[in-house]
Protein backbone atom coordinates (compact mmCIF):
# COMPACT_ATOMS: atom_id res chain seq x y z
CA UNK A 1 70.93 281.08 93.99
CA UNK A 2 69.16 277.78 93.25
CA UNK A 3 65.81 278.35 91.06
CA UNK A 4 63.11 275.59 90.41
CA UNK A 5 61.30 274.89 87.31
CA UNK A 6 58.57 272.04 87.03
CA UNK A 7 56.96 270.73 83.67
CA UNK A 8 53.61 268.53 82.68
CA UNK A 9 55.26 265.24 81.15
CA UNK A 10 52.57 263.25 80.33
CA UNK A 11 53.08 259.72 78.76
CA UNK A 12 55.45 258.92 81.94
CA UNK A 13 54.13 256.01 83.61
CA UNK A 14 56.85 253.77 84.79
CA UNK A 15 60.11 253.78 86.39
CA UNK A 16 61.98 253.78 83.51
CA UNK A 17 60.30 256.38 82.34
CA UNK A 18 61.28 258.21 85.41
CA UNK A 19 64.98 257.05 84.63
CA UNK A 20 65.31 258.35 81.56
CA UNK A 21 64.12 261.78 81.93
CA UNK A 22 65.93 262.19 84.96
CA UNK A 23 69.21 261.16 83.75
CA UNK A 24 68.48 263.48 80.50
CA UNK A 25 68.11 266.28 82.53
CA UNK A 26 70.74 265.47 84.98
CA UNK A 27 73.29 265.87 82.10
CA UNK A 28 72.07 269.71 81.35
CA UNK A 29 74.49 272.23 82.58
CA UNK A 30 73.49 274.29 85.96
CA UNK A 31 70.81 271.35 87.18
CA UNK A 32 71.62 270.12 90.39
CA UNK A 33 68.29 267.86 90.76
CA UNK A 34 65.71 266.12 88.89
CA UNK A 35 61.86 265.57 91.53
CA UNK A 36 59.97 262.88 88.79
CA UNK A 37 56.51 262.32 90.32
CA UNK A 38 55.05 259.46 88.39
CA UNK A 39 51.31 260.07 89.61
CA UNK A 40 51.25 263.84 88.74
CA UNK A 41 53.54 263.31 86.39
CA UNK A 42 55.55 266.39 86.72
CA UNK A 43 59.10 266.70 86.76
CA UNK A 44 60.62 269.64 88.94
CA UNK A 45 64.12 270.46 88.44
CA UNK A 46 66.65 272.71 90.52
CA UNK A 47 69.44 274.41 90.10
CA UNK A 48 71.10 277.84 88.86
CA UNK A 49 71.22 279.09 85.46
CA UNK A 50 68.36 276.88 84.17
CA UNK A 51 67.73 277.41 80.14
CA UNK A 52 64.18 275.99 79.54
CA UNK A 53 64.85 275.47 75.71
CA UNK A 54 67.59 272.76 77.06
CA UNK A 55 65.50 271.54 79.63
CA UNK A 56 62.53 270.85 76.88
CA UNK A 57 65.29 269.52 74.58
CA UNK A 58 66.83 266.95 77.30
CA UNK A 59 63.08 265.46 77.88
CA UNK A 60 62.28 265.56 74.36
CA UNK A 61 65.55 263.41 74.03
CA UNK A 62 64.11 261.08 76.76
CA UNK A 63 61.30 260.17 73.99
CA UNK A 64 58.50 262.53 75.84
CA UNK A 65 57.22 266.05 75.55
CA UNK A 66 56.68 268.93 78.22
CA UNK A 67 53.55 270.18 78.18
């Protein structure tokens, strides 16, 4: 069963931006997709199995921090 979990990203505020976190945490086992809203910017991701210490450790290797 898919589960969703969304994180604060603040210093996002262009479209690569949005590129790089989302191909970060496209790469992290169980995700099956990456929601980057730019004007909230929050990031929700999907998928089964999620481990939030390698979700915070594929954005922080995007250059940004969740909040």
């Amino acid at each position: 069963m898919s589960e969703a979990v969304s994180y604060t990203v603040p210093g996002m505020h262009c479209s690569h931006c949005e590129h790089a976190v989302r191909e970060e945490l496209s790469a992290v086992e169980g995700v099956e997709s990456v929601d980057v809203d730019l004007a909230t910017t929050l990031v929700t991701v999907v998928g089964t199995g999620l481990d939030d210490a390698r979700l915070r450790a594929a954005i922080d290797e995007a250059g940004y921090e969740a909040a």
